[in-house]
C-alpha atoms as a PDB file:
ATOM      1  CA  UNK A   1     -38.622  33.412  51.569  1.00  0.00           C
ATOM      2  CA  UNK A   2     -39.811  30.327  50.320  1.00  0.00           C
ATOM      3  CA  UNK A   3     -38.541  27.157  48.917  1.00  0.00           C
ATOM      4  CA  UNK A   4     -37.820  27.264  45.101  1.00  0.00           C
ATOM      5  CA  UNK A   5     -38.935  23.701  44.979  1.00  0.00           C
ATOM      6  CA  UNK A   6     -39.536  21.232  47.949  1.00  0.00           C
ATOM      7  CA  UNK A   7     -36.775  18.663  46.842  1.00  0.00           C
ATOM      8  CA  UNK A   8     -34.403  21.473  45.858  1.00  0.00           C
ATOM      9  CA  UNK A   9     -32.599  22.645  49.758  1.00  0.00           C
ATOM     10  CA  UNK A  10     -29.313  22.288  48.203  1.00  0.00           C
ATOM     11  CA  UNK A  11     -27.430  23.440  45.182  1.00  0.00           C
ATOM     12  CA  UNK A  12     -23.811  23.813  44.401  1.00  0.00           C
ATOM     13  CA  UNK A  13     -21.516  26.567  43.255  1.00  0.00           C
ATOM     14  CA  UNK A  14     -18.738  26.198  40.651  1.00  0.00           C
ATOM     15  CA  UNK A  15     -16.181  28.864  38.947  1.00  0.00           C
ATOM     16  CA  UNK A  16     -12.872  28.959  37.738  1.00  0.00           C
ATOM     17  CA  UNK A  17     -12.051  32.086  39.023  1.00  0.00           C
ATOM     18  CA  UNK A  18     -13.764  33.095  42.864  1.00  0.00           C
ATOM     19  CA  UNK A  19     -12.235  35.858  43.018  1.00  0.00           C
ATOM     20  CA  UNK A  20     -13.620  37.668  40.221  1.00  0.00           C
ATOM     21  CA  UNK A  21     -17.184  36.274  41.361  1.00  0.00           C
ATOM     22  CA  UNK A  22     -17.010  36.796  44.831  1.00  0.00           C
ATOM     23  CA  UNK A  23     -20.071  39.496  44.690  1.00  0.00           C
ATOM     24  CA  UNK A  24     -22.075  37.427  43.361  1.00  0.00           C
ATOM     25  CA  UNK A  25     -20.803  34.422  45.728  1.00  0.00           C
ATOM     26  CA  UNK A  26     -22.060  36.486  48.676  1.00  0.00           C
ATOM     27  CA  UNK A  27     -25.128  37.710  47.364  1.00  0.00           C
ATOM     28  CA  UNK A  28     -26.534  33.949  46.396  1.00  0.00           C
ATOM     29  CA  UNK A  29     -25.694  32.919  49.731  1.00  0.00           C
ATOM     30  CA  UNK A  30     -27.309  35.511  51.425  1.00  0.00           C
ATOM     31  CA  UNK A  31     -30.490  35.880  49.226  1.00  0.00           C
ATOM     32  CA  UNK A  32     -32.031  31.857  48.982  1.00  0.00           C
ATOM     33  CA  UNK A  33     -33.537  29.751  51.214  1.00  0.00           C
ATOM     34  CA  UNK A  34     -31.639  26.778  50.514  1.00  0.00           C
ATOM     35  CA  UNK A  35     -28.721  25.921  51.058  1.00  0.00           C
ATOM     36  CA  UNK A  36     -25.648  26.683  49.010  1.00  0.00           C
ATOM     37  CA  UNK A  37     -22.251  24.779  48.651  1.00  0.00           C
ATOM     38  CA  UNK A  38     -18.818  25.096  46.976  1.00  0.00           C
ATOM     39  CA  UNK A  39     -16.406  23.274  45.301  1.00  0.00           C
ATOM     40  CA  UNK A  40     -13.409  23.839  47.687  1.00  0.00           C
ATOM     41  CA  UNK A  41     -10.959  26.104  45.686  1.00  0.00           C
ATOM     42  CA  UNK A  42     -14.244  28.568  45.323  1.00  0.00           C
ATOM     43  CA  UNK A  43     -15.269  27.923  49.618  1.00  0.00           C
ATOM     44  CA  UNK A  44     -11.436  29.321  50.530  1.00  0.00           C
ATOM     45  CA  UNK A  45     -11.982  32.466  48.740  1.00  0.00           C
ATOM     46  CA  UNK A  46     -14.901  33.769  50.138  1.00  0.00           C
ATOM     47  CA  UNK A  47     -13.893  32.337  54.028  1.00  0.00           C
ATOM     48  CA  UNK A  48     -16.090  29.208  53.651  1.00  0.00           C
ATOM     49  CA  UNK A  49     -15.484  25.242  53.927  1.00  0.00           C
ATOM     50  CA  UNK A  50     -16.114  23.640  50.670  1.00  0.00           C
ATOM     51  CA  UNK A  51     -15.921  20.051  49.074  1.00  0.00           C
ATOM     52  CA  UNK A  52     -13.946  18.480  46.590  1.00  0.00           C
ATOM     53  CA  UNK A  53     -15.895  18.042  43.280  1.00  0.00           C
ATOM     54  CA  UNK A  54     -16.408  14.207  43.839  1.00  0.00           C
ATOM     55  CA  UNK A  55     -17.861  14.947  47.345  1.00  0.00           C
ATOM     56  CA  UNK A  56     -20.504  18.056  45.669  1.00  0.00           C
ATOM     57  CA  UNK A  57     -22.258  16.085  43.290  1.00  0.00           C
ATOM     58  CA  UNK A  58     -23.034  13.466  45.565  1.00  0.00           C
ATOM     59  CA  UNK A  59     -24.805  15.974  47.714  1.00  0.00           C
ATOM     60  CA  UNK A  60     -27.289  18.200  45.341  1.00  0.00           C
ATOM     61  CA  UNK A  61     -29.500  17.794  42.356  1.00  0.00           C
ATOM     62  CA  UNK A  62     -28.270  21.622  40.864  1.00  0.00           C
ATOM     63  CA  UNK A  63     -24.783  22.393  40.100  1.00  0.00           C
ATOM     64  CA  UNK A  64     -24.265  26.168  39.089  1.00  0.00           C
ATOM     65  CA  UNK A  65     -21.668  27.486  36.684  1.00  0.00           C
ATOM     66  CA  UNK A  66     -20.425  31.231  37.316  1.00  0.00           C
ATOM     67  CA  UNK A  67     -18.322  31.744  34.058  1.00  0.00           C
ATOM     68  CA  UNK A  68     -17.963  31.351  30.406  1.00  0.00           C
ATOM     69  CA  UNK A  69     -18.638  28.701  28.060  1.00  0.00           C
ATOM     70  CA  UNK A  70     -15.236  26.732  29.154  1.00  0.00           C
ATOM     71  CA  UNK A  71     -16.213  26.496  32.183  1.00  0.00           C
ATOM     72  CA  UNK A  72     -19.449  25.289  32.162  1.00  0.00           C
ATOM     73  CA  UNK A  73     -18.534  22.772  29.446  1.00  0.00           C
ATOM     74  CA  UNK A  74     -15.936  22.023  31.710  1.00  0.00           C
ATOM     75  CA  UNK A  75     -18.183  21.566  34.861  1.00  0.00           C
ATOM     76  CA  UNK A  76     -20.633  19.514  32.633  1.00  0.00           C
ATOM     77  CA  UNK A  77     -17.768  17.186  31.782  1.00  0.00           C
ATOM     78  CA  UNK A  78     -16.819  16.494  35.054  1.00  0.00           C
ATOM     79  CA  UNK A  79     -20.921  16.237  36.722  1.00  0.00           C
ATOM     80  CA  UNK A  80     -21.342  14.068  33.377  1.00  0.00           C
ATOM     81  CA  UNK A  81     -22.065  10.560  35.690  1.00  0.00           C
ATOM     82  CA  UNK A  82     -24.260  12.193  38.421  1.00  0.00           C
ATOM     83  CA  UNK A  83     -27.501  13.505  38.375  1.00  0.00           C
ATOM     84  CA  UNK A  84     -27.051  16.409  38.898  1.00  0.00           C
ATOM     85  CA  UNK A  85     -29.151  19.216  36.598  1.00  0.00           C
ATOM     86  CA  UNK A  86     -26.658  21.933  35.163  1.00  0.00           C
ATOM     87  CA  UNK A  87     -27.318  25.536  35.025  1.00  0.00           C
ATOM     88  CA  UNK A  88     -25.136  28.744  33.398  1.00  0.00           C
ATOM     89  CA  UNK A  89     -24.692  32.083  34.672  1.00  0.00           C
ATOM     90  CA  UNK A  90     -22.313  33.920  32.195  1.00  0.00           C
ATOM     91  CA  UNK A  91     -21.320  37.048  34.012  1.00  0.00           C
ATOM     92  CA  UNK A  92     -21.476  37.950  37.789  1.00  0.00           C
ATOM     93  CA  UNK A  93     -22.367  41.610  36.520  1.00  0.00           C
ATOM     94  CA  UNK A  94     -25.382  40.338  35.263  1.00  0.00           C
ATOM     95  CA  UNK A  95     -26.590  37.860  37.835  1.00  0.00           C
ATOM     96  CA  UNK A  96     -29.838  39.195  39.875  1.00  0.00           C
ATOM     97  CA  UNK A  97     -30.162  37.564  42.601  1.00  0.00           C
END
């Protein structure tokens, strides 16, 4: 597969709940050529090492949200100084991938 976008080999993963998104977790991971990371609380669910929050938005230009409008407003908050791009993915039953 190819790249999305030549600067884009990296993007980031956030959720409040891993658990619940876990499918869809797996099947981003498995389905992209670039490189995905986590925010560490999301990492230990699904068996992976992740990064603090500080330490993730140093290291992409995409953060993802997996969740409702809390937490992407919450994810937004806390990515507000980087430079980061945001994006929103609502519900993990609806995410193609």
């Amino acid at each position: 597969m190819s790249k999305i976008h030549k600067n884009l080999n990296t993007i980031a993963i956030t959720t409040r709940d891993p658990i619940e998104q876990k499918d869809a977790l797996l099947k981003i991971i498995k389905s992209r050529s670039i490189d995905v990371i986590f925010e560490s609380h999301v990492a230990q669910s699904i068996s992976l090492e992740g990064y603090e929050f500080s330490e993730l938005i140093k290291r992409v230009k995409v953060i993802v949200s997996l969740g409702g409008d809390g937490n992407f407003i919450a994810t937004c908050r806390r990515a507000a100084q980087s430079e980061a791009y945001m994006l929103r993915r609502i519900m993990s039953q609806q995410l193609k991938v």
